[in-house]
Protein backbone atom coordinates (compact mmCIF):
# COMPACT_ATOMS: atom_id res chain seq x y z
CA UNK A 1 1.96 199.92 98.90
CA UNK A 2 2.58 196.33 97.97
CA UNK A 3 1.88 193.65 100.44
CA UNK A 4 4.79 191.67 101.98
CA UNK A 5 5.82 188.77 99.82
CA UNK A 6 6.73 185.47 101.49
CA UNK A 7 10.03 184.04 100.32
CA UNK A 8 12.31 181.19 101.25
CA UNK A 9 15.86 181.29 99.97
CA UNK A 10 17.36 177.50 98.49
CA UNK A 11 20.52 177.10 96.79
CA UNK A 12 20.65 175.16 93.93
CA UNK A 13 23.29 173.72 91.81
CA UNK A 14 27.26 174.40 92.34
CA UNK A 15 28.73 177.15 89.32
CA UNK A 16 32.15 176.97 90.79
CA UNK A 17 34.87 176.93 87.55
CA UNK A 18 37.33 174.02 88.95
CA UNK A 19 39.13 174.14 85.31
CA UNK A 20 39.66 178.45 85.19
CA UNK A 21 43.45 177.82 85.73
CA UNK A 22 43.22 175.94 82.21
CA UNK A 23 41.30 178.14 80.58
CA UNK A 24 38.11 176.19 79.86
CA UNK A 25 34.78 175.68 82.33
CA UNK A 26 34.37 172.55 84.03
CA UNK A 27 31.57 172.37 86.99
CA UNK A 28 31.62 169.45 89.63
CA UNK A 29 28.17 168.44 89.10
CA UNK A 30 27.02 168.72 92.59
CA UNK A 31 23.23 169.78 91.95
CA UNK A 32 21.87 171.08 95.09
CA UNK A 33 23.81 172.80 97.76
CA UNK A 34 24.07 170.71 101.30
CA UNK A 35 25.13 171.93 104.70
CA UNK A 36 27.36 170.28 106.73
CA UNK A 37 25.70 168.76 109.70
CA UNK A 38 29.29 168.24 111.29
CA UNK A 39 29.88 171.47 111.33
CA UNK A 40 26.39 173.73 111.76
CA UNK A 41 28.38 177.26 111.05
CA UNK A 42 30.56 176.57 108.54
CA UNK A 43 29.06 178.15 104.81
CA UNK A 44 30.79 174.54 103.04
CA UNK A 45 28.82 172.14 100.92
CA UNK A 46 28.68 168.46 101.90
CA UNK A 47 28.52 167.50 99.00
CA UNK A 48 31.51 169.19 96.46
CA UNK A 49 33.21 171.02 99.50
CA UNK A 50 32.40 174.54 98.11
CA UNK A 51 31.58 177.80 100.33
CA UNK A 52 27.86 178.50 100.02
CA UNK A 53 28.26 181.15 97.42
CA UNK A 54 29.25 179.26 94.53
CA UNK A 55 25.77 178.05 94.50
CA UNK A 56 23.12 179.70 92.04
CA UNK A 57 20.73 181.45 94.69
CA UNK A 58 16.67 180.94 93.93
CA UNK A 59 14.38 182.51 95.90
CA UNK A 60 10.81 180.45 96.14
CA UNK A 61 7.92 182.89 96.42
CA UNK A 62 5.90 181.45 99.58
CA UNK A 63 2.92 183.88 98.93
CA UNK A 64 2.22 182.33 95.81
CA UNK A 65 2.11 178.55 96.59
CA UNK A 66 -1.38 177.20 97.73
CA UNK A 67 -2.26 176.16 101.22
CA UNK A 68 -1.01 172.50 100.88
CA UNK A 69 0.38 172.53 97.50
CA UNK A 70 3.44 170.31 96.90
CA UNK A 71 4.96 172.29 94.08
CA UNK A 72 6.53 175.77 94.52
CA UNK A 73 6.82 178.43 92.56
CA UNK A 74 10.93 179.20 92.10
CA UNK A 75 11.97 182.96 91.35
CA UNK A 76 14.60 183.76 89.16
CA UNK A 77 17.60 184.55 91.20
CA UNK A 78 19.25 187.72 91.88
CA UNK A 79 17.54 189.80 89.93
CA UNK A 80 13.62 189.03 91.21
CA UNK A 81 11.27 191.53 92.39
CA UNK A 82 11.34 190.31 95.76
CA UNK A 83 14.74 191.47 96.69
CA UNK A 84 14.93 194.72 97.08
CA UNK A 85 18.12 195.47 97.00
CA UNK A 86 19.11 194.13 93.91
CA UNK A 87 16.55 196.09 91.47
CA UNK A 88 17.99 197.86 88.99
CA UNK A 89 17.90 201.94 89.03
CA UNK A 90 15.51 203.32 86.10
CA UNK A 91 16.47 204.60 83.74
CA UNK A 92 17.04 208.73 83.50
CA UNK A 93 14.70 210.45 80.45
CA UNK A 94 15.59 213.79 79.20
CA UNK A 95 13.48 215.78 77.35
CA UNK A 96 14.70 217.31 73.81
CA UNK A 97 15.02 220.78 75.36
CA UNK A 98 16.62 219.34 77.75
CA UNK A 99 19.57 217.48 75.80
CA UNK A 100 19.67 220.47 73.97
CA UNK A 101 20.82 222.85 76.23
CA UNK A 102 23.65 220.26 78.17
CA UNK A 103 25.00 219.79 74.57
CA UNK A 104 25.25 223.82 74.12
CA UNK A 105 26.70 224.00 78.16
CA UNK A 106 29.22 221.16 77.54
CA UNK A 107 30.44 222.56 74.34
CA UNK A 108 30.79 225.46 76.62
CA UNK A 109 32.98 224.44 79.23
CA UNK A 110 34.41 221.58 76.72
CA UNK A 111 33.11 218.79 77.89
CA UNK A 112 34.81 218.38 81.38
CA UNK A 113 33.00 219.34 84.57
CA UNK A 114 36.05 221.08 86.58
CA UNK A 115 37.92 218.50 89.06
CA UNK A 116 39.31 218.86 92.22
CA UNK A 117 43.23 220.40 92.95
CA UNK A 118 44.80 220.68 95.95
CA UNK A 119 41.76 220.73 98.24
CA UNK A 120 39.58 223.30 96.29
CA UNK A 121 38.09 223.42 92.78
CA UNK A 122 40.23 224.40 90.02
CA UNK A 123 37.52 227.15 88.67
CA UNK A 124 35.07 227.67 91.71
CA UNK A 125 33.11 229.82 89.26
CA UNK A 126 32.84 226.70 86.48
CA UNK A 127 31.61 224.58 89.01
CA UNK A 128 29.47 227.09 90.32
CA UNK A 129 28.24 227.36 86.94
CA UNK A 130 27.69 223.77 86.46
CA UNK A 131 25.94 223.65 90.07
CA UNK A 132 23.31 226.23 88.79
CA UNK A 133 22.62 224.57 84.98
CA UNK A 134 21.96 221.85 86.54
CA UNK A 135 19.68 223.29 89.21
CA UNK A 136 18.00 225.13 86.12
CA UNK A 137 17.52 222.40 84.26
CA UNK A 138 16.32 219.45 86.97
CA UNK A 139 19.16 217.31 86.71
CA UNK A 140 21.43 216.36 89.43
CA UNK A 141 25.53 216.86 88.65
CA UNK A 142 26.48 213.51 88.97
CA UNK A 143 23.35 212.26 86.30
CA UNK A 144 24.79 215.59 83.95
CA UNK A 145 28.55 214.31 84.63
CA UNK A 146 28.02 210.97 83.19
CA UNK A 147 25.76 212.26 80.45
CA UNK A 148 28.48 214.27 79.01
CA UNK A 149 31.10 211.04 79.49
CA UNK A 150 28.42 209.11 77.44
CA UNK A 151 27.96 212.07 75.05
CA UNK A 152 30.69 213.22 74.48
CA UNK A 153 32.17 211.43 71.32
CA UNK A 154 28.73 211.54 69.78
CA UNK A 155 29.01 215.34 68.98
CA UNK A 156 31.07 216.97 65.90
CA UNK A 157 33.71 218.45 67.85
CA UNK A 158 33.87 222.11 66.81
CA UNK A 159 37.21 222.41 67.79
CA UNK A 160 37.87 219.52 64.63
CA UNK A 161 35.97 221.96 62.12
CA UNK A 162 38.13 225.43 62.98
CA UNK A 163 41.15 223.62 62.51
CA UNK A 164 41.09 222.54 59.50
CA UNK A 165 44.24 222.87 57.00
CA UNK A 166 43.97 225.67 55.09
CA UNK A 167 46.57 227.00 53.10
CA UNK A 168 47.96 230.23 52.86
CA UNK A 169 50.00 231.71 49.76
CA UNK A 170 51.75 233.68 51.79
CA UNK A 171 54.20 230.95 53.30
CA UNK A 172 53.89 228.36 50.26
CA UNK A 173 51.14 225.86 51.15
CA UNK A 174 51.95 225.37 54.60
CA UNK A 175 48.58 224.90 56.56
CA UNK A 176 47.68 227.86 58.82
CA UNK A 177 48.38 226.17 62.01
CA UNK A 178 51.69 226.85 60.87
CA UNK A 179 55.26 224.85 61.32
CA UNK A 180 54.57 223.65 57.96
CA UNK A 181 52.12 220.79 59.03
CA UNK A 182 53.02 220.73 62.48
CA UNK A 183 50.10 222.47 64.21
CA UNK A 184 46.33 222.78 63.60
CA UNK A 185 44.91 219.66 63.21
CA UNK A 186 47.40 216.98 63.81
CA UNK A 187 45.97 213.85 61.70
CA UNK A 188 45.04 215.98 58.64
CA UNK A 189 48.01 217.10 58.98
CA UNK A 190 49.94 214.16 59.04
CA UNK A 191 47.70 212.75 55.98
CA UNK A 192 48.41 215.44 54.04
CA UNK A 193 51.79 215.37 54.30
CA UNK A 194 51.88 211.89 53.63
CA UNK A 195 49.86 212.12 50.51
CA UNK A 196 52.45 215.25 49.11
CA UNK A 197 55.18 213.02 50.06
CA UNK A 198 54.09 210.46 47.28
């Protein structure tokens, strides 16, 4: 386990936008935030007047600084190993087997995991399904969920390549969606009859 890091937290200069309203950024130039001495519990900057929070936060690693060193060592704000509640989740890795078989199970249930309706599951035995896969495979529903919302345009669509206009000689060139252009595809379709149009 790591050891404890000593850190003191300082406020440095003031990012409030006093020019938003007009559409441009214009900062007051106050570089270091200032309490108020008047008033001990107020969050207010002496100097500009702003609340505490429009100040970039930096975070000065004590553990690091020699006994009776005058400089410090700053860490970069927010995002700095030493606060722990800001670090960033990791990243999930899938194997190819893995990505394999969620493609072939979202093609399977199309791409939507089922949602709730009126209290209960619209098809308890889809989202029983999608309970075990996921068991099967080691991922957790919510990590598969937004998966297949990232993954989902990146796959030929099948349904795109069974649809296609075909035409039939029994009903003159009409596509076999039928209604003359009207079903099947839709924007193939609507190409097509714009190019016999011409």
């Amino acid at each position: 386990m790591e050891p404890e890091r000593l850190t003191e937290v300082c406020y440095r200069e003031c990012m409030k936008n006093h020019a938003a309203k007009l559409g441009t950024y214009a900062a007051d130039g106050c570089c270091e935030y200032t309490p108020d001495e008047n008033y001990p519990t107020s969050l207010t900057c002496a100097a500009c007047g702003c609340h505490r929070n429009f100040h970039r936060k930096a975070l000065i690693d004590l553990s690091s600084i020699p006994s009776g060193s005058p400089s410090s060592h700053l860490l970069a704000g927010p995002s700095s190993s030493a606060d722990p509640a800001s670090k960033r989740r990791s990243r999930t890795k899938f194997t190819d087997e893995q990505k394999a078989r969620m493609t072939a199970f979202a093609e399977s249930i199309g791409w939507r995991i089922p949602k709730k309706e009126g209290g209960g599951y619209a098809g308890r035995r889809e989202e029983d399904d999608v309970a075990r896969f996921c068991k099967e495979i080691g991922v957790s529903r919510q990590v598969f969920k937004v998966w297949m919302h990232n993954h989902k345009n990146n796959v030929p669509n099948a349904s795109s390549t069974t649809h296609t206009a075909e035409t039939s000689p029994v009903d003159g060139g009409a596509s076999v969606g039928g209604g003359g252009g009207r079903g099947g595809c839709g924007i193939e379709d609507e190409i097509k009859a714009s190019y016999d149009s011409i």
